[in-house]
PDB file of N, CA and C in Angstrom:
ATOM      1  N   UNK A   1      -9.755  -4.345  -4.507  1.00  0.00           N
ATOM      2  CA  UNK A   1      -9.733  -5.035  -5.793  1.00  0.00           C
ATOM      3  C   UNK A   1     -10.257  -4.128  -6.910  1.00  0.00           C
ATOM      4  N   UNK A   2     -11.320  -3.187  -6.339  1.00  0.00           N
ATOM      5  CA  UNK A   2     -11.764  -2.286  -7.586  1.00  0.00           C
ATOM      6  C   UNK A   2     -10.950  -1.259  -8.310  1.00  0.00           C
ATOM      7  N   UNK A   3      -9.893  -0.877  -6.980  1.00  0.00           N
ATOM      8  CA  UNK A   3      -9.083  -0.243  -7.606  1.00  0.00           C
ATOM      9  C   UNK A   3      -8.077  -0.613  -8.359  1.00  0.00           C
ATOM     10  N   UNK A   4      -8.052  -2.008  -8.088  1.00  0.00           N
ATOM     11  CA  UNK A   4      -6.374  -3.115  -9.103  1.00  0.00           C
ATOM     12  C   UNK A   4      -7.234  -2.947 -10.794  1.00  0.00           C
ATOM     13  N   UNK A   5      -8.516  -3.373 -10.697  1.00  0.00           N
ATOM     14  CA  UNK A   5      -8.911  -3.334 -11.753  1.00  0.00           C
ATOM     15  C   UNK A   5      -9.484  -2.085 -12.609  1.00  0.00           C
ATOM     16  N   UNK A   6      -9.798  -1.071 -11.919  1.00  0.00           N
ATOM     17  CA  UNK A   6      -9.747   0.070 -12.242  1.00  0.00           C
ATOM     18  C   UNK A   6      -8.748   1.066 -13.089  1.00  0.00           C
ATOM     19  N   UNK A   7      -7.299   0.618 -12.096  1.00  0.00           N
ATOM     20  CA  UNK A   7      -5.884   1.231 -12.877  1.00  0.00           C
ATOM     21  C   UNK A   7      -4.953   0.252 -13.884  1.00  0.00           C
ATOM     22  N   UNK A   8      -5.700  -1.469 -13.588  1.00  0.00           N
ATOM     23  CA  UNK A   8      -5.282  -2.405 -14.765  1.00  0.00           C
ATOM     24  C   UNK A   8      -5.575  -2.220 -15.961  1.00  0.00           C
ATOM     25  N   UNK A   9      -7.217  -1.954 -16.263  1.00  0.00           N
ATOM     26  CA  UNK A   9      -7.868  -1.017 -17.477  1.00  0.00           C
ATOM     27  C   UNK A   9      -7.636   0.733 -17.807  1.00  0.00           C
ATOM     28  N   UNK A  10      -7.008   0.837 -17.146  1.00  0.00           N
ATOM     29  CA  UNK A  10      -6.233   2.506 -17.388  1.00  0.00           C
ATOM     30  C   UNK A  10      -5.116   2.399 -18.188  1.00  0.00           C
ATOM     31  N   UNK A  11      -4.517   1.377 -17.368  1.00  0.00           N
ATOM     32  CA  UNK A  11      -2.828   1.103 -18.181  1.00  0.00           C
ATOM     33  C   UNK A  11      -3.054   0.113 -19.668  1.00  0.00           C
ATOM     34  N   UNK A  12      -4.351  -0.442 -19.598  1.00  0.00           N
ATOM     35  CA  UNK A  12      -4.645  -1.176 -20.988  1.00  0.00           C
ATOM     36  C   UNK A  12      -5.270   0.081 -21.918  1.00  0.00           C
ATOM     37  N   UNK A  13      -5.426   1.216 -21.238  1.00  0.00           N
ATOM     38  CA  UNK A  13      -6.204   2.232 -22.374  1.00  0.00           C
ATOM     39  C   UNK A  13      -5.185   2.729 -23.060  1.00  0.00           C
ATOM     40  N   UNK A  14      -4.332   3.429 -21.807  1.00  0.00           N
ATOM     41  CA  UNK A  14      -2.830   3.768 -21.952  1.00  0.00           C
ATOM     42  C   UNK A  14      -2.034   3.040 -23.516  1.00  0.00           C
ATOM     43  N   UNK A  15      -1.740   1.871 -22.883  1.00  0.00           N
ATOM     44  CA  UNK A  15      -1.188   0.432 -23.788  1.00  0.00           C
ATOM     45  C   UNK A  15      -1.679   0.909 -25.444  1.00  0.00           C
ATOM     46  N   UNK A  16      -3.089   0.469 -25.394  1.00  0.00           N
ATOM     47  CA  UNK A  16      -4.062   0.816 -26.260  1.00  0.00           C
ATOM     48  C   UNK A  16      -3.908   2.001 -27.470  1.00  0.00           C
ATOM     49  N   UNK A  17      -3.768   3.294 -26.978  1.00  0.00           N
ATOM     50  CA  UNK A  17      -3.904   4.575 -27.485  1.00  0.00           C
ATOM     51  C   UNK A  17      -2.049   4.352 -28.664  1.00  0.00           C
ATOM     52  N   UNK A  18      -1.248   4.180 -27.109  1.00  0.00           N
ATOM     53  CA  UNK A  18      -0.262   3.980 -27.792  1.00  0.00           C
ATOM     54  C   UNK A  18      -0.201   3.004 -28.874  1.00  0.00           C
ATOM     55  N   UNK A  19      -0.215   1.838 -29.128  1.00  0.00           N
ATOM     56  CA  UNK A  19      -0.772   1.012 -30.188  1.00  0.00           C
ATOM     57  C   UNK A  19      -1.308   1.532 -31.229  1.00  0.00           C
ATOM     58  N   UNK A  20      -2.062   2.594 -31.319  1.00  0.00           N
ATOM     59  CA  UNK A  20      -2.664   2.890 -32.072  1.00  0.00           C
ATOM     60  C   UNK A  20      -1.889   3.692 -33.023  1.00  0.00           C
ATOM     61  N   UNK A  21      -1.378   4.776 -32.615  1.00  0.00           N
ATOM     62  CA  UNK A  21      -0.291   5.751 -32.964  1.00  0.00           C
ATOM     63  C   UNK A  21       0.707   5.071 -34.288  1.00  0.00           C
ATOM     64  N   UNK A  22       1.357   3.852 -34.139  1.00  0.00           N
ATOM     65  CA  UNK A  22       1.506   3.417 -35.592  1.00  0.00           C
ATOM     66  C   UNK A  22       0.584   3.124 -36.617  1.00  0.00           C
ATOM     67  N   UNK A  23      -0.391   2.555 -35.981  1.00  0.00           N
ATOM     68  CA  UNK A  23      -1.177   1.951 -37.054  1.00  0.00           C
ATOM     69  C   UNK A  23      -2.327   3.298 -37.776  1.00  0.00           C
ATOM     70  N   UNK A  24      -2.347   4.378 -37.080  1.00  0.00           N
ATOM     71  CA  UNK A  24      -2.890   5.557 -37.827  1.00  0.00           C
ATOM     72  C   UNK A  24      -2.354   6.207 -38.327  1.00  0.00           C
ATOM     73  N   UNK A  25      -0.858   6.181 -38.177  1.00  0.00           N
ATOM     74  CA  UNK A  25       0.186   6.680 -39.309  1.00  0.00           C
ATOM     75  C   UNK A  25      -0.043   5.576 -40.329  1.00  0.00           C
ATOM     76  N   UNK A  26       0.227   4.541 -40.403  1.00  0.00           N
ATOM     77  CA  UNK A  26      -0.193   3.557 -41.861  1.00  0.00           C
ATOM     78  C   UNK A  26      -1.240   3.414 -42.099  1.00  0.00           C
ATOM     79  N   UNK A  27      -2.471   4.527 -41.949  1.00  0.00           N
ATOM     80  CA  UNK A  27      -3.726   4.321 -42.272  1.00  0.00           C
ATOM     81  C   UNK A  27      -4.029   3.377 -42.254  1.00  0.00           C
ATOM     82  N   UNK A  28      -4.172   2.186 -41.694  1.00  0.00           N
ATOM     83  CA  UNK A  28      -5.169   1.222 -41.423  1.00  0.00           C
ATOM     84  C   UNK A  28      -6.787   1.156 -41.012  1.00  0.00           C
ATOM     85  N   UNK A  29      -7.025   0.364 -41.790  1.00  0.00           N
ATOM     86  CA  UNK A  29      -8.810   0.302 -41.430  1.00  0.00           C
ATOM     87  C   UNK A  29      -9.251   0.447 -39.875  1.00  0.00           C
ATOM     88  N   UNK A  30     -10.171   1.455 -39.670  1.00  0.00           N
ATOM     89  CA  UNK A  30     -10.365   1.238 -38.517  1.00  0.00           C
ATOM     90  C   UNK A  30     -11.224  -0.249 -37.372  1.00  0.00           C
ATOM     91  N   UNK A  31     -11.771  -1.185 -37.986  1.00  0.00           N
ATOM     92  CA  UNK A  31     -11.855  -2.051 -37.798  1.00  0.00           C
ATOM     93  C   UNK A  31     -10.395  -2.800 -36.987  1.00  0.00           C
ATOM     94  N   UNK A  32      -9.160  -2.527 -37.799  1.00  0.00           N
ATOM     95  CA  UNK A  32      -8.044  -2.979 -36.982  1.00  0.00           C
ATOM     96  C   UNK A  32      -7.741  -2.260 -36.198  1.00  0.00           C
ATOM     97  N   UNK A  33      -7.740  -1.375 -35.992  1.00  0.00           N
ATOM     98  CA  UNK A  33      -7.791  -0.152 -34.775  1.00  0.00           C
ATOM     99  C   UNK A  33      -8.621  -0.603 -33.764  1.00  0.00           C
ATOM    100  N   UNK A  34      -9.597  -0.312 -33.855  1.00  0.00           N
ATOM    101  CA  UNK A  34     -10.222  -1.226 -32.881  1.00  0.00           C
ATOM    102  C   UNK A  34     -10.152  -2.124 -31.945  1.00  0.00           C
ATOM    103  N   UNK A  35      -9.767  -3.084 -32.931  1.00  0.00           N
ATOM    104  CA  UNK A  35      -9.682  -4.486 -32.829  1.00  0.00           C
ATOM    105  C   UNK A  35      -8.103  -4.390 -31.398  1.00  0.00           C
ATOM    106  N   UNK A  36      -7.209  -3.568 -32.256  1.00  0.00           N
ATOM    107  CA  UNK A  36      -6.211  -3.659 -31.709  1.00  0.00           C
ATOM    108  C   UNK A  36      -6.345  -2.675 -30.494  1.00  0.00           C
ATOM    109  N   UNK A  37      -6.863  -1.684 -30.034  1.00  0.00           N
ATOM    110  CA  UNK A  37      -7.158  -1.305 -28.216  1.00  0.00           C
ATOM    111  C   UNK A  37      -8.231  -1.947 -27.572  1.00  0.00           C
ATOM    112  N   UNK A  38      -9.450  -2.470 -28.014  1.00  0.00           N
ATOM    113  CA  UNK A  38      -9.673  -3.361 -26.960  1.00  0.00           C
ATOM    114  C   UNK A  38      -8.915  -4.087 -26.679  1.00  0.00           C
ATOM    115  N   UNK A  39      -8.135  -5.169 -27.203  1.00  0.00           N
ATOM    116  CA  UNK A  39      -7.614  -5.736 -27.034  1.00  0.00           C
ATOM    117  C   UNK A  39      -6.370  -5.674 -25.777  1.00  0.00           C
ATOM    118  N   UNK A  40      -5.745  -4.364 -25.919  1.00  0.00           N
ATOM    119  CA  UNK A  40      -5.177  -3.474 -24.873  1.00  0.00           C
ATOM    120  C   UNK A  40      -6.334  -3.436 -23.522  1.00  0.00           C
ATOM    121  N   UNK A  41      -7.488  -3.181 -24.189  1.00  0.00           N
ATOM    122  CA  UNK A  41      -8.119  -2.576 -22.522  1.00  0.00           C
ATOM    123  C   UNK A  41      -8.218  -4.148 -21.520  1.00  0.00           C
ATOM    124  N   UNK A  42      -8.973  -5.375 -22.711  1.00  0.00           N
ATOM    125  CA  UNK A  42      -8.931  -6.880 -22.450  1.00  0.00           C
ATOM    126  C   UNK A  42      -7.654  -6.788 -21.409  1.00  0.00           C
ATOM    127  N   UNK A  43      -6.380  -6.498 -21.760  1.00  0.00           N
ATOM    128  CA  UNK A  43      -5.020  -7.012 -21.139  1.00  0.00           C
ATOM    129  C   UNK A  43      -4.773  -6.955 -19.874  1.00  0.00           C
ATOM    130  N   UNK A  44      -5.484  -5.737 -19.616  1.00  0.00           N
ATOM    131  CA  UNK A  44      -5.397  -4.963 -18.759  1.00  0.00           C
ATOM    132  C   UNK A  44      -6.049  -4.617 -17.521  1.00  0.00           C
ATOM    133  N   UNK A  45      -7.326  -5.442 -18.234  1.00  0.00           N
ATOM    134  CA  UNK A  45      -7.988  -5.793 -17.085  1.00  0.00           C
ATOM    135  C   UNK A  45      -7.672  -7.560 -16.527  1.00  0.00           C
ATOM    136  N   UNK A  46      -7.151  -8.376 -17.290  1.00  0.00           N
ATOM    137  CA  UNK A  46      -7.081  -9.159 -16.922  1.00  0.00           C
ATOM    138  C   UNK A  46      -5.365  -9.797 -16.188  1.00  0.00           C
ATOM    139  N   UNK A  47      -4.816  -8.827 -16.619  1.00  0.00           N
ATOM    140  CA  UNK A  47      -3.636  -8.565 -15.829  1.00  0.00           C
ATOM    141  C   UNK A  47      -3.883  -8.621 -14.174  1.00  0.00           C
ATOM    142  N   UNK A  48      -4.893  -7.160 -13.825  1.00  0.00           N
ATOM    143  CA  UNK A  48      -5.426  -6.646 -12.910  1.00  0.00           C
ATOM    144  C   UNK A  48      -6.263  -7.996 -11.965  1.00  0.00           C
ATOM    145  N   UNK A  49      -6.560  -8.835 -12.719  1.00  0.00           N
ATOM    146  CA  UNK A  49      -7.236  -9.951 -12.183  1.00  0.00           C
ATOM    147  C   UNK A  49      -6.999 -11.135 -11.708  1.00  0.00           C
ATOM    148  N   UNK A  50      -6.225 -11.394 -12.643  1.00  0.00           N
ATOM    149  CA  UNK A  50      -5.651 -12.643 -12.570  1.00  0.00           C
ATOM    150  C   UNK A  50      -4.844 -12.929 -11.728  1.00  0.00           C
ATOM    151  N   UNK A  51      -4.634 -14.195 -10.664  1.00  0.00           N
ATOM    152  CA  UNK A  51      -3.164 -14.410  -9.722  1.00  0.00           C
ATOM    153  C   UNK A  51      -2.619 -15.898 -10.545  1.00  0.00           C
ATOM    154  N   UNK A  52      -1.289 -15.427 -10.663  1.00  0.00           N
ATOM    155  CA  UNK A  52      -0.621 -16.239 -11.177  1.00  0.00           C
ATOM    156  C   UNK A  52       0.984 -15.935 -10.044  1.00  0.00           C
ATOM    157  N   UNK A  53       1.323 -16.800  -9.633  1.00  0.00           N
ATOM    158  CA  UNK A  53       2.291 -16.959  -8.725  1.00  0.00           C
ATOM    159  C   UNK A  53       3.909 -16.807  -9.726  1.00  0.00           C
ATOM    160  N   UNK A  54       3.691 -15.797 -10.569  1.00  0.00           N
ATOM    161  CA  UNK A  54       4.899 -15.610 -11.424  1.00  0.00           C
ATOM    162  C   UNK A  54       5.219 -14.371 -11.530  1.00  0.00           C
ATOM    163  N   UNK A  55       6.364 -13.874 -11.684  1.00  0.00           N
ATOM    164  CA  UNK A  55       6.615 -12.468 -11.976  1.00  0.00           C
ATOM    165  C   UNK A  55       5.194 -11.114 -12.493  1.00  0.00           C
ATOM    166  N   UNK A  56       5.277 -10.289 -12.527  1.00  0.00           N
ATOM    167  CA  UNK A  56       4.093  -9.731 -12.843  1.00  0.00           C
ATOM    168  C   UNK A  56       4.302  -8.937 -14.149  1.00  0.00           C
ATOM    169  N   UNK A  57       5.592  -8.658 -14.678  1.00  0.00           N
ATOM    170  CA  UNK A  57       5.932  -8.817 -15.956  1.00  0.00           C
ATOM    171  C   UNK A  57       5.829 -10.059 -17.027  1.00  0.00           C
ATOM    172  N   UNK A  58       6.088 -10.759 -16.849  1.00  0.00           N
ATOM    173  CA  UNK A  58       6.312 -12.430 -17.179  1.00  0.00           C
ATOM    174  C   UNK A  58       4.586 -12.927 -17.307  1.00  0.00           C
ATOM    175  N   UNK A  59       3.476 -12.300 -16.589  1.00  0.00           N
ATOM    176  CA  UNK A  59       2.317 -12.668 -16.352  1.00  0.00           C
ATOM    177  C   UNK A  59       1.890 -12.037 -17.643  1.00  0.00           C
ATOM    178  N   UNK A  60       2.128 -10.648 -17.496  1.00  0.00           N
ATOM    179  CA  UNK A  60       1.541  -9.554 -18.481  1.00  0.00           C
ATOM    180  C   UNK A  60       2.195  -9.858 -19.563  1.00  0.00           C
ATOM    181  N   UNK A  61       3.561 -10.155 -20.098  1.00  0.00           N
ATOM    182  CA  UNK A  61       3.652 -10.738 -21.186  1.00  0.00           C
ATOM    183  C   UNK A  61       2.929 -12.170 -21.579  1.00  0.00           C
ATOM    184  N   UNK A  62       2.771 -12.856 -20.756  1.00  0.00           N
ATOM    185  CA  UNK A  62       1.961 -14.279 -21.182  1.00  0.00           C
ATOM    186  C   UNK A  62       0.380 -13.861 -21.723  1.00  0.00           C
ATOM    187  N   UNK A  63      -0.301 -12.859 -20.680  1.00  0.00           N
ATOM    188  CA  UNK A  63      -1.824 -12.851 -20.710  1.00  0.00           C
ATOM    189  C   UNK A  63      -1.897 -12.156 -22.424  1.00  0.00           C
ATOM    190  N   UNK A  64      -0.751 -10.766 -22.675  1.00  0.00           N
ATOM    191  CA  UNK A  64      -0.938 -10.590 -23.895  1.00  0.00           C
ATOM    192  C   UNK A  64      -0.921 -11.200 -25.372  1.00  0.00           C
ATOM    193  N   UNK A  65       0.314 -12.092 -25.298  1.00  0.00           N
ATOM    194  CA  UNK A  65       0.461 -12.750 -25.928  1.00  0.00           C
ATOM    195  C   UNK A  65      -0.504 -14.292 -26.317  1.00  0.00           C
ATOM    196  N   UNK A  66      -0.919 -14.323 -25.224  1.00  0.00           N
ATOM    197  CA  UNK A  66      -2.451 -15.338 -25.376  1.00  0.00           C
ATOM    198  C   UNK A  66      -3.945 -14.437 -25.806  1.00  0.00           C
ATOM    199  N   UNK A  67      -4.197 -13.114 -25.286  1.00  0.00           N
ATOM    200  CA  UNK A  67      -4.731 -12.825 -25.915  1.00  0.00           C
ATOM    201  C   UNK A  67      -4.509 -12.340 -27.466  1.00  0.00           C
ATOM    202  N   UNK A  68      -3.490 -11.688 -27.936  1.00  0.00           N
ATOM    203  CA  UNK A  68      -3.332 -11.983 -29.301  1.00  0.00           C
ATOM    204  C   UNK A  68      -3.132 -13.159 -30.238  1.00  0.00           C
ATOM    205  N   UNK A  69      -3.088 -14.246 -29.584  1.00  0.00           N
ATOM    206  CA  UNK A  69      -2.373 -15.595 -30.704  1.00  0.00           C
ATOM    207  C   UNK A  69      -3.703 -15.818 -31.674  1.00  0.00           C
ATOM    208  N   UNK A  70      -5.199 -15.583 -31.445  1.00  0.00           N
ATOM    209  CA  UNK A  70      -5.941 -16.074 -32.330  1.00  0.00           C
ATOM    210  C   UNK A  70      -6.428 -15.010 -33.331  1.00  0.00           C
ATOM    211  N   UNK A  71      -5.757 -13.954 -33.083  1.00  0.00           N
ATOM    212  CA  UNK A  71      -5.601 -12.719 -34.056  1.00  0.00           C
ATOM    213  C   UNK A  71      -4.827 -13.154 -35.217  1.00  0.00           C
ATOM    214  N   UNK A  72      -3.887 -13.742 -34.313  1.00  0.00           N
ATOM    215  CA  UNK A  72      -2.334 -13.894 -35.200  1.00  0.00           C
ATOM    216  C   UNK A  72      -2.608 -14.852 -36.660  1.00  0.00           C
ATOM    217  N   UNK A  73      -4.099 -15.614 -36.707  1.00  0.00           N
ATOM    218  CA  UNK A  73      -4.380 -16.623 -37.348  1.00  0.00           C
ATOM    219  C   UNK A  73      -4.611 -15.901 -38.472  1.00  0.00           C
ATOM    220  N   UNK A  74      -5.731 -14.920 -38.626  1.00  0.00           N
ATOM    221  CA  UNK A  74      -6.332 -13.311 -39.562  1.00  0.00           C
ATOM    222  C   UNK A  74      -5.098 -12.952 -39.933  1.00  0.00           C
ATOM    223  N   UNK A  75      -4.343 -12.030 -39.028  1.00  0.00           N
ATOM    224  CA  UNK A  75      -3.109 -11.575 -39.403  1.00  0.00           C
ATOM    225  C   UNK A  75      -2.210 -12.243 -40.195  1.00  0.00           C
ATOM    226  N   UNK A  76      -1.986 -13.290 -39.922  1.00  0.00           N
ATOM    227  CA  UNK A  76      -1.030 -14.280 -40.679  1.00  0.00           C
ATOM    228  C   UNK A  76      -1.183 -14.638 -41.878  1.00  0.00           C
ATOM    229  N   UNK A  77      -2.493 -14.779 -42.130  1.00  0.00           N
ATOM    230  CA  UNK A  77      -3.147 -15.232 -43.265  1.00  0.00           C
ATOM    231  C   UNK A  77      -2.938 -13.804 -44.235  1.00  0.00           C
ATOM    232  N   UNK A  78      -3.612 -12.762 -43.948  1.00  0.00           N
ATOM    233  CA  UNK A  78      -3.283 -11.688 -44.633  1.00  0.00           C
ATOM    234  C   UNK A  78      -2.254 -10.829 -45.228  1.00  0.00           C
ATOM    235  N   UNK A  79      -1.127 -10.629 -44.247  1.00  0.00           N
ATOM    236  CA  UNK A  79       0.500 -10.352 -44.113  1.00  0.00           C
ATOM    237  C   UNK A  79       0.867 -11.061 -43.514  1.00  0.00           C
ATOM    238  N   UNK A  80       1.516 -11.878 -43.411  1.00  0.00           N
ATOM    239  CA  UNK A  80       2.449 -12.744 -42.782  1.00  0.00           C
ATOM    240  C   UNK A  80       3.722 -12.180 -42.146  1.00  0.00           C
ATOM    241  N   UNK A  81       4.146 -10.999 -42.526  1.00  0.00           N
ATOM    242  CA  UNK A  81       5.150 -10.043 -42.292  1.00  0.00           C
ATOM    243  C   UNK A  81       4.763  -9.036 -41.307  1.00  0.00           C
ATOM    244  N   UNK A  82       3.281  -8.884 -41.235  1.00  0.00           N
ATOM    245  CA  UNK A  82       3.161  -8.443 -40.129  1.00  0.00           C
ATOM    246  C   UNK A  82       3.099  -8.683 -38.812  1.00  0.00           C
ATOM    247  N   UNK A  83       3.886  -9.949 -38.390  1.00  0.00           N
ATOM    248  CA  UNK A  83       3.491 -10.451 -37.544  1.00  0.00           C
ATOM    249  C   UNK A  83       4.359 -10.037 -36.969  1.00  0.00           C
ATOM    250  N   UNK A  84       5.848  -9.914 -37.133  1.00  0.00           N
ATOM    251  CA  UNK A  84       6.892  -9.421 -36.447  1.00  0.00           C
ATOM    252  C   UNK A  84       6.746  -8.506 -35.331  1.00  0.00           C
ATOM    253  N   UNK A  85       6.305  -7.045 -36.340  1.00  0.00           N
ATOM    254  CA  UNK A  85       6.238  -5.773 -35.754  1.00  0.00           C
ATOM    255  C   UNK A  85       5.276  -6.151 -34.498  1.00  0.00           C
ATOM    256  N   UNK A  86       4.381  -6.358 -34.631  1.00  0.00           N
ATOM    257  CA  UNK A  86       2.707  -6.954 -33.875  1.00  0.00           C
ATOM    258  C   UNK A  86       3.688  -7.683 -32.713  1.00  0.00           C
ATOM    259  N   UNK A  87       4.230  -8.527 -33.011  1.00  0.00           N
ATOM    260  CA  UNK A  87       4.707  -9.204 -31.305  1.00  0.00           C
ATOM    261  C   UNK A  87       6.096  -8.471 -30.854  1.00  0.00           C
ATOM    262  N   UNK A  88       6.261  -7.374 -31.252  1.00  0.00           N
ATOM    263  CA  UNK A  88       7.286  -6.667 -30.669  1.00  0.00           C
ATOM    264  C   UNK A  88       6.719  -5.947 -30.016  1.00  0.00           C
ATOM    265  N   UNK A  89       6.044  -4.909 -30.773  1.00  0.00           N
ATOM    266  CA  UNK A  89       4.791  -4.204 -29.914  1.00  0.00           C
ATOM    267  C   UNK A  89       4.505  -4.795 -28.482  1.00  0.00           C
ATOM    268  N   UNK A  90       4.219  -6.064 -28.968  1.00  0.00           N
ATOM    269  CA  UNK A  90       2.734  -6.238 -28.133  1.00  0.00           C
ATOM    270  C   UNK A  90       4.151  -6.931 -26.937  1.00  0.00           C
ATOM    271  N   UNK A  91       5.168  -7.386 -26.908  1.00  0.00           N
ATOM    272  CA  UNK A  91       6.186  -7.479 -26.031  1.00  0.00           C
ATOM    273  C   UNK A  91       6.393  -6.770 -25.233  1.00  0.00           C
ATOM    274  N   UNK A  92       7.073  -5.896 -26.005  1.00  0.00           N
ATOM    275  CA  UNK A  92       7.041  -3.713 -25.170  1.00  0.00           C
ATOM    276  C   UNK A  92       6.119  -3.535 -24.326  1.00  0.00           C
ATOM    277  N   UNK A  93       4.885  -3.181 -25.090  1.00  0.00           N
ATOM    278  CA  UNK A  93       3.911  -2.573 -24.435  1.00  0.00           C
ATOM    279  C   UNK A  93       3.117  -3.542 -23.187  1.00  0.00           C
ATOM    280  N   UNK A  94       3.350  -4.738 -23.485  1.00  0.00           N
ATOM    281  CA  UNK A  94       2.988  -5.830 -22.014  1.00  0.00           C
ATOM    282  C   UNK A  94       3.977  -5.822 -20.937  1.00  0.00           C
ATOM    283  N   UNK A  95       5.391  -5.505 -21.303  1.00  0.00           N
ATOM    284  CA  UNK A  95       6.342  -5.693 -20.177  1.00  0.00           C
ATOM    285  C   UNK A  95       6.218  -4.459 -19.750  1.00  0.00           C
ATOM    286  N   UNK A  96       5.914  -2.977 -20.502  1.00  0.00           N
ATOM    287  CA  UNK A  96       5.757  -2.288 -19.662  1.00  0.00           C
ATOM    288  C   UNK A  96       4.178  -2.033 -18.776  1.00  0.00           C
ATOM    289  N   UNK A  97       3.524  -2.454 -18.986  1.00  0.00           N
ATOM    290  CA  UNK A  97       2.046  -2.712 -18.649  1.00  0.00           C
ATOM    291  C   UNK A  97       2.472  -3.198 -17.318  1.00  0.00           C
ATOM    292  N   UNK A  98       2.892  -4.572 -16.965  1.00  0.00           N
ATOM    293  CA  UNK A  98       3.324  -5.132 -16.477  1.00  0.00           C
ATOM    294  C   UNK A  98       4.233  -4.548 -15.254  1.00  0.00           C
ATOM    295  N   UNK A  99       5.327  -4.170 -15.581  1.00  0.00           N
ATOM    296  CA  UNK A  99       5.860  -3.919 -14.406  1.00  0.00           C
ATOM    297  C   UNK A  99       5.539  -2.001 -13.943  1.00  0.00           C
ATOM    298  N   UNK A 100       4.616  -1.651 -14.773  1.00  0.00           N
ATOM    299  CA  UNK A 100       3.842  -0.155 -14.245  1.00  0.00           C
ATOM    300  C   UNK A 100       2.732  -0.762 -13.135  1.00  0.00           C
ATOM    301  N   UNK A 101       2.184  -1.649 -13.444  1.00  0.00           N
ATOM    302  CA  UNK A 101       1.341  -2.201 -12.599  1.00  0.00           C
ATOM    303  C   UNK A 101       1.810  -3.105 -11.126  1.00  0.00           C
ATOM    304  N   UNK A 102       2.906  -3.730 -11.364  1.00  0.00           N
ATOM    305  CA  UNK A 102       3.344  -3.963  -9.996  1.00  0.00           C
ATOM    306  C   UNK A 102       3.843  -3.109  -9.436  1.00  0.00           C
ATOM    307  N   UNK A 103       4.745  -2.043  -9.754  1.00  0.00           N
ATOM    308  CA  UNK A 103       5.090  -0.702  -9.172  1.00  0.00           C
ATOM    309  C   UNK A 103       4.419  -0.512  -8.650  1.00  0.00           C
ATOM    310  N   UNK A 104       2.982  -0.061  -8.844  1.00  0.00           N
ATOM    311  CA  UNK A 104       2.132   0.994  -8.235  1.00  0.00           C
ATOM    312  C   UNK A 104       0.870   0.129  -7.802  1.00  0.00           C
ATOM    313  N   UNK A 105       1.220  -0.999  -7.804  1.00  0.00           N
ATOM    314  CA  UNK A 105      -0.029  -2.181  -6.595  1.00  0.00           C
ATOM    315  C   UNK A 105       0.564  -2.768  -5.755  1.00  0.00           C
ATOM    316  N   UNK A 106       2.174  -3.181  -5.881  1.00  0.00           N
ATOM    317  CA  UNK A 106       2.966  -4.013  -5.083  1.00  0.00           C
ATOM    318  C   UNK A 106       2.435  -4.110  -3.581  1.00  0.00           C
ATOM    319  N   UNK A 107       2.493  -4.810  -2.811  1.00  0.00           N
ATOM    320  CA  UNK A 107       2.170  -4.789  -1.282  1.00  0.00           C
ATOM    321  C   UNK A 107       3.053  -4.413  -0.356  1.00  0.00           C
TER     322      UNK A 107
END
């Protein structure tokens, strides 16, 4: 198990870094930087954790997308337009989270 959660928070750093890479081209505050790879590392470990009797893509898109929705409240309020890009991202980068992680834990 230490190791599911070990390489679940690898692939959320992974996730993470990448994430970042737009938003430091649009200079954004680092506060949202932040904000936005923990959030990645969060995914990733709880990907790694969680049993849910559903696809393991389908999981990793759900866990991300629940962990971002109370972001989405800040975000929304501020740009409302940014919300698009933000759940495309965060689509991408969970489905591939997701099925990198059953690849290489599968039984």
């Amino acid at each position: 198990m230490r190791k599911k959660i070990m390489f679940g928070v690898g692939l959320g750093i992974i996730a993470g870094l990448i994430d970042l890479v737009p938003m430091i081209i649009q200079d954004l505050p680092w506060n949202a930087n932040l904000s936005a790879f923990s959030m990645w590392v969060i995914i990733g470990f709880l990907v790694s954790v969680t049993e849910l009797k559903i696809n393991e893509i389908l999981k990793s898109i759900l866990i991300a997308f629940l962990v971002l929705f109370p972001n989405l409240f800040i975000i929304g309020i501020q740009n409302p337009i940014s919300i698009f890009p933000i759940a495309i991202m965060t689509l991408l980068l969970s489905s591939i989270l997701g099925f990198v992680f059953w690849k290489i834990t599968k039984k």
